[in-house]
C-alpha atoms as a PDB file:
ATOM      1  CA  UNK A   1      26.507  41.858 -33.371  1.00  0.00           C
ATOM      2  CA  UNK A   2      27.271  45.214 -35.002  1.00  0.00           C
ATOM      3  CA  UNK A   3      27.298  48.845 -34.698  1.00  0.00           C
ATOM      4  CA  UNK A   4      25.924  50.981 -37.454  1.00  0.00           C
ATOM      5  CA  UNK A   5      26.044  54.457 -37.778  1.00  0.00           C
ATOM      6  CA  UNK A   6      22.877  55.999 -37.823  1.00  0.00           C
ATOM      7  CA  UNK A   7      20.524  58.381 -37.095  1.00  0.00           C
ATOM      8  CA  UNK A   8      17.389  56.073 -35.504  1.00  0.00           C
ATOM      9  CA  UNK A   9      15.048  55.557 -37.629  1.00  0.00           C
ATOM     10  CA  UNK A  10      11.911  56.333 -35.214  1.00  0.00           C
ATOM     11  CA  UNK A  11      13.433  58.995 -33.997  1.00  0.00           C
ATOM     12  CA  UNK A  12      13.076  60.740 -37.828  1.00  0.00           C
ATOM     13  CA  UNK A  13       9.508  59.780 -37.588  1.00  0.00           C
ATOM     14  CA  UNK A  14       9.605  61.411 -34.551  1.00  0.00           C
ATOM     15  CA  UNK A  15      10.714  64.508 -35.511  1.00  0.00           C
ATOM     16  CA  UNK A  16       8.464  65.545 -38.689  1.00  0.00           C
ATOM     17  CA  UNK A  17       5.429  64.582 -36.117  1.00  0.00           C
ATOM     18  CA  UNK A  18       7.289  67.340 -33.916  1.00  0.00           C
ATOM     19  CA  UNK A  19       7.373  64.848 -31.132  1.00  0.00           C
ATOM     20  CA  UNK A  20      11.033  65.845 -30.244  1.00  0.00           C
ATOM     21  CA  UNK A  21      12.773  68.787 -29.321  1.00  0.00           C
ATOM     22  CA  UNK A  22      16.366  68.503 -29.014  1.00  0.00           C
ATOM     23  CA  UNK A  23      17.446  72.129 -27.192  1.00  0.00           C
ATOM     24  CA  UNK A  24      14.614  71.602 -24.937  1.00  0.00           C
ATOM     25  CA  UNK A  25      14.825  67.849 -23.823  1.00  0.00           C
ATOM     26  CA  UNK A  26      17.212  66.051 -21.869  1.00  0.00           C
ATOM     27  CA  UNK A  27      19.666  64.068 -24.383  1.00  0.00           C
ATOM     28  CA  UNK A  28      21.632  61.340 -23.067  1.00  0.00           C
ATOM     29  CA  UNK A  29      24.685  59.575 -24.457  1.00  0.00           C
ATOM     30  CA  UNK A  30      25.175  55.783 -23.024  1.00  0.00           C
ATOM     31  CA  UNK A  31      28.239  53.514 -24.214  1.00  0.00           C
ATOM     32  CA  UNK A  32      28.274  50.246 -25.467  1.00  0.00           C
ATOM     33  CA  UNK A  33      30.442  47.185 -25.991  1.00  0.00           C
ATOM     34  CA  UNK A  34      31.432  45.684 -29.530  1.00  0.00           C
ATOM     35  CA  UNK A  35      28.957  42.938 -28.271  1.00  0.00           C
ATOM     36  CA  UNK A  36      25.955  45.414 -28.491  1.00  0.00           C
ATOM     37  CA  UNK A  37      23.682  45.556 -32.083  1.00  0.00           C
ATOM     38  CA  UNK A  38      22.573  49.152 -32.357  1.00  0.00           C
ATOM     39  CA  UNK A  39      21.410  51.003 -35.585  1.00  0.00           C
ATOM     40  CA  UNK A  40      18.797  52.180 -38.135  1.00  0.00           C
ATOM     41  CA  UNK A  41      16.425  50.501 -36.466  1.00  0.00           C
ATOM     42  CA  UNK A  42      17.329  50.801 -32.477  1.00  0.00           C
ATOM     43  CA  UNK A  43      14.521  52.335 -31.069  1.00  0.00           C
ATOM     44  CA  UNK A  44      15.110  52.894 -26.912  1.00  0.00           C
ATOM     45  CA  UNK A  45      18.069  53.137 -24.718  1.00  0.00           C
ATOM     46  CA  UNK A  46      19.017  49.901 -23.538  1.00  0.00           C
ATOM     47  CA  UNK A  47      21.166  48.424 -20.852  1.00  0.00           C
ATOM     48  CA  UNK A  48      22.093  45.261 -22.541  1.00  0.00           C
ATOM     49  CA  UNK A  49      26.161  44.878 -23.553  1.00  0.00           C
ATOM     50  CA  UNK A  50      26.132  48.895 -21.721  1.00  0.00           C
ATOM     51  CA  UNK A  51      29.962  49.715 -21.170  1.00  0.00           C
ATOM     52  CA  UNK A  52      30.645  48.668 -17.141  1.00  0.00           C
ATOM     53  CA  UNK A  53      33.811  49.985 -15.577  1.00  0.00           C
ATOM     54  CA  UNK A  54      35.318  52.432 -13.413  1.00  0.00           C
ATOM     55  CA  UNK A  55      34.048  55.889 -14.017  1.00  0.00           C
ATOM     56  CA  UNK A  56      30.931  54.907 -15.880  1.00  0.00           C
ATOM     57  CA  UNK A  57      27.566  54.736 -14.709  1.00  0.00           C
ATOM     58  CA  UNK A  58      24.671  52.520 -17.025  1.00  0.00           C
ATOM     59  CA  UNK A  59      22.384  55.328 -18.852  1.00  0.00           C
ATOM     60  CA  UNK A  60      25.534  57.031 -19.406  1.00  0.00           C
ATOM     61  CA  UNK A  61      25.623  60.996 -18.913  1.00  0.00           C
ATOM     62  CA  UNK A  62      23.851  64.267 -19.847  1.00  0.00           C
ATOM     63  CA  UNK A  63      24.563  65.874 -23.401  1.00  0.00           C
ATOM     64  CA  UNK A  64      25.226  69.911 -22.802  1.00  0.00           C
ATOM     65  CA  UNK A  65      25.475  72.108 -25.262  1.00  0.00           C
ATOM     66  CA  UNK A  66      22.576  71.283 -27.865  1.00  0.00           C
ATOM     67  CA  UNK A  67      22.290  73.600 -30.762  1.00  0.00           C
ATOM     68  CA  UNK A  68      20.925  73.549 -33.979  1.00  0.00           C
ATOM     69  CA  UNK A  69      22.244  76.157 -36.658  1.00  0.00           C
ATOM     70  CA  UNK A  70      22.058  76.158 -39.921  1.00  0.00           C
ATOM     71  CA  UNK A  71      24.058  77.082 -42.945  1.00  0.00           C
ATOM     72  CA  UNK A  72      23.933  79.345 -45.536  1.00  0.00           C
ATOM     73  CA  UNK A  73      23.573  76.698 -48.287  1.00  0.00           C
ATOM     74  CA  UNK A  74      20.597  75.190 -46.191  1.00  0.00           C
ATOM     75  CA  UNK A  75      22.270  72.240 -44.445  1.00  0.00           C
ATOM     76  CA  UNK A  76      21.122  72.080 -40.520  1.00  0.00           C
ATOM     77  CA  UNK A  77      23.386  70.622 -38.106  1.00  0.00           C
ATOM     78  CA  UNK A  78      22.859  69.211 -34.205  1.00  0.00           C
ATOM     79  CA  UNK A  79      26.001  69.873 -32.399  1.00  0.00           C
ATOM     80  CA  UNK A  80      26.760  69.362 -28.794  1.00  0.00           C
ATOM     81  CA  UNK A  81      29.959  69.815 -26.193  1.00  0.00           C
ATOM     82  CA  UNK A  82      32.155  66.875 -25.445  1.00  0.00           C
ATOM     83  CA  UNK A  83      31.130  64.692 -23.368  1.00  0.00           C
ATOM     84  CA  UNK A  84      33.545  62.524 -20.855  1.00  0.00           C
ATOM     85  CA  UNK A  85      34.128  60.253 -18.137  1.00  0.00           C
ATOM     86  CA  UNK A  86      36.670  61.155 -16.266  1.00  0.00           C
ATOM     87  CA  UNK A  87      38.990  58.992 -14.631  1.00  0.00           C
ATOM     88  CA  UNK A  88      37.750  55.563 -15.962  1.00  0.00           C
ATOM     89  CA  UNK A  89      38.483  52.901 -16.845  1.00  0.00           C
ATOM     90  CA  UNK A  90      36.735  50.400 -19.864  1.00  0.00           C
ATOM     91  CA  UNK A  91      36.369  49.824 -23.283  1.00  0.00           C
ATOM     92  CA  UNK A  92      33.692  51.233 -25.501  1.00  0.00           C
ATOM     93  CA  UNK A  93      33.050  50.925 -29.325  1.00  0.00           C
ATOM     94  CA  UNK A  94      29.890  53.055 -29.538  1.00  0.00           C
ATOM     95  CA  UNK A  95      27.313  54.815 -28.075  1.00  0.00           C
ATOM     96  CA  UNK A  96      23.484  55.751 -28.380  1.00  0.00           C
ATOM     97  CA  UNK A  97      22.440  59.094 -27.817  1.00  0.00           C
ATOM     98  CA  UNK A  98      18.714  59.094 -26.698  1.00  0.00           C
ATOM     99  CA  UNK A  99      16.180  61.413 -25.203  1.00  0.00           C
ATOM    100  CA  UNK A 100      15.281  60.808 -22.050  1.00  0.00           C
ATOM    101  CA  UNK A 101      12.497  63.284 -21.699  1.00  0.00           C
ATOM    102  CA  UNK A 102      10.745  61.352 -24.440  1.00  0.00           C
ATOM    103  CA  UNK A 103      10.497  57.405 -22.726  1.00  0.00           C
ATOM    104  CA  UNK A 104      14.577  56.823 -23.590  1.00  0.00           C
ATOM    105  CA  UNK A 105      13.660  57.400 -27.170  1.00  0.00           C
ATOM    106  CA  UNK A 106      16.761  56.574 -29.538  1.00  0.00           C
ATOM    107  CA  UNK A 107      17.939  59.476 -31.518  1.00  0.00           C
ATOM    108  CA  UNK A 108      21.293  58.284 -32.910  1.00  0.00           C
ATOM    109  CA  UNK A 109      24.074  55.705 -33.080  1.00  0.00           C
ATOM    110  CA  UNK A 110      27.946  56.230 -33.015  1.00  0.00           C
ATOM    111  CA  UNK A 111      30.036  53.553 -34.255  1.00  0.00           C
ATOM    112  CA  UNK A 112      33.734  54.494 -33.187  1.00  0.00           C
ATOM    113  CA  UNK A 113      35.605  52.342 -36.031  1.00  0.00           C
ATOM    114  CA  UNK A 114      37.283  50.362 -33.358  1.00  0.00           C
ATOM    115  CA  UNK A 115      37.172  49.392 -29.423  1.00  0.00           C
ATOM    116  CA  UNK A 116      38.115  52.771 -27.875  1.00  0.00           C
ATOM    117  CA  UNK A 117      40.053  51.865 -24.593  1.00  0.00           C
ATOM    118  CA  UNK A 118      41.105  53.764 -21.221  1.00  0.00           C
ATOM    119  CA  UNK A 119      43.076  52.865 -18.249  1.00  0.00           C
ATOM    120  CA  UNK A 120      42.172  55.199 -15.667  1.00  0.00           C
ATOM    121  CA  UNK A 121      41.778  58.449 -18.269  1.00  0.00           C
ATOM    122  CA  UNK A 122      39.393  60.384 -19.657  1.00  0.00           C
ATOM    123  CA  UNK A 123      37.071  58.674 -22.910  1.00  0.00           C
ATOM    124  CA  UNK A 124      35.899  61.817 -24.513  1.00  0.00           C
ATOM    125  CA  UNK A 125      33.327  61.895 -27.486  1.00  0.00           C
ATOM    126  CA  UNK A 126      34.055  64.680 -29.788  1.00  0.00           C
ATOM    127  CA  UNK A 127      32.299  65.954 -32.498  1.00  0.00           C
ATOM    128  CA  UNK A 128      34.277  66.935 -35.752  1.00  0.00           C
ATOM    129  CA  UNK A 129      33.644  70.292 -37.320  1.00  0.00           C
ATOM    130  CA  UNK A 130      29.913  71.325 -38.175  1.00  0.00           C
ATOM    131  CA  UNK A 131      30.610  71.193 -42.205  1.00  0.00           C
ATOM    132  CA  UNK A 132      28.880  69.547 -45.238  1.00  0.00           C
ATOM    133  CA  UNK A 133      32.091  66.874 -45.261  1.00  0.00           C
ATOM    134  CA  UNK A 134      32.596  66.190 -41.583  1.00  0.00           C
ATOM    135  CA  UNK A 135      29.738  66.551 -39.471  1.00  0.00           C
ATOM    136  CA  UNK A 136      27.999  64.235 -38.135  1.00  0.00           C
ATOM    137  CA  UNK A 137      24.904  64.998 -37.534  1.00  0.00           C
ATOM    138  CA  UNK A 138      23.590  67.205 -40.420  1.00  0.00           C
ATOM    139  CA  UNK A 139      19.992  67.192 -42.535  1.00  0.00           C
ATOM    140  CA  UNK A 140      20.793  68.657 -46.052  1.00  0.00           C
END
């Protein structure tokens, strides 16, 4: 099993048939176990090797914060606020962020390098900086 890095696939499709709107729609961000296989190709939200622990609920949470800007040189970015689970307890080493407005519709994966792992903390997902070298979510 593996986690890649990605945006989904279908969910590109998706968005040149303007069958997504990110500010608009709920987006969800769900955690997953080194045990899961999520990519390109990932399609829906999915419960199977989900995160399970203390402080985490399966479909994960709500995204806040969605904006798209863009920058001078033409480069849009999707950026979001951090999103945590407070006071839990698991290990994660990705996550899918999906649209739930749209059936659970896969719109990226986040492969963390490693197992990320609290003890009664907070997991936060950060983004880095919205730039041309660090973002992560950026159509150029």
């Amino acid at each position: 099993m593996a986690i890649t890095q990605a945006f989904a696939n279908s969910f590109k499709s998706q968005v040149l048939q303007g069958d997504q709107d990110l500010t608009a729609d709920t987006l969800k961000m769900a955690l997953y176990t080194s045990s899961a296989s999520l990519g390109a190709g990932t399609t829906v939200y999915s419960t199977t090797n989900e995160v399970t622990g203390t402080g985490y609920t399966a479909g994960g949470i709500t995204i806040t914060g969605v904006t798209i800007a863009t920058s001078a040189s033409g480069v849009v970015f999707l950026s979001f606020n951090t999103v945590s689970w407070p006071g839990s307890t698991f290990t994660a080493r990705g996550a899918l962020i999906y649209n739930s407005t749209r059936s659970n519709t896969a719109v990226a994966v986040l492969d963390f390098g490693m197992d990320q792992t609290c003890n009664n903390q907070i997991f936060a997902v950060t983004l880095p900086p919205n730039n041309f070298s660090s973002a992560i979510f950026r159509f150029s």
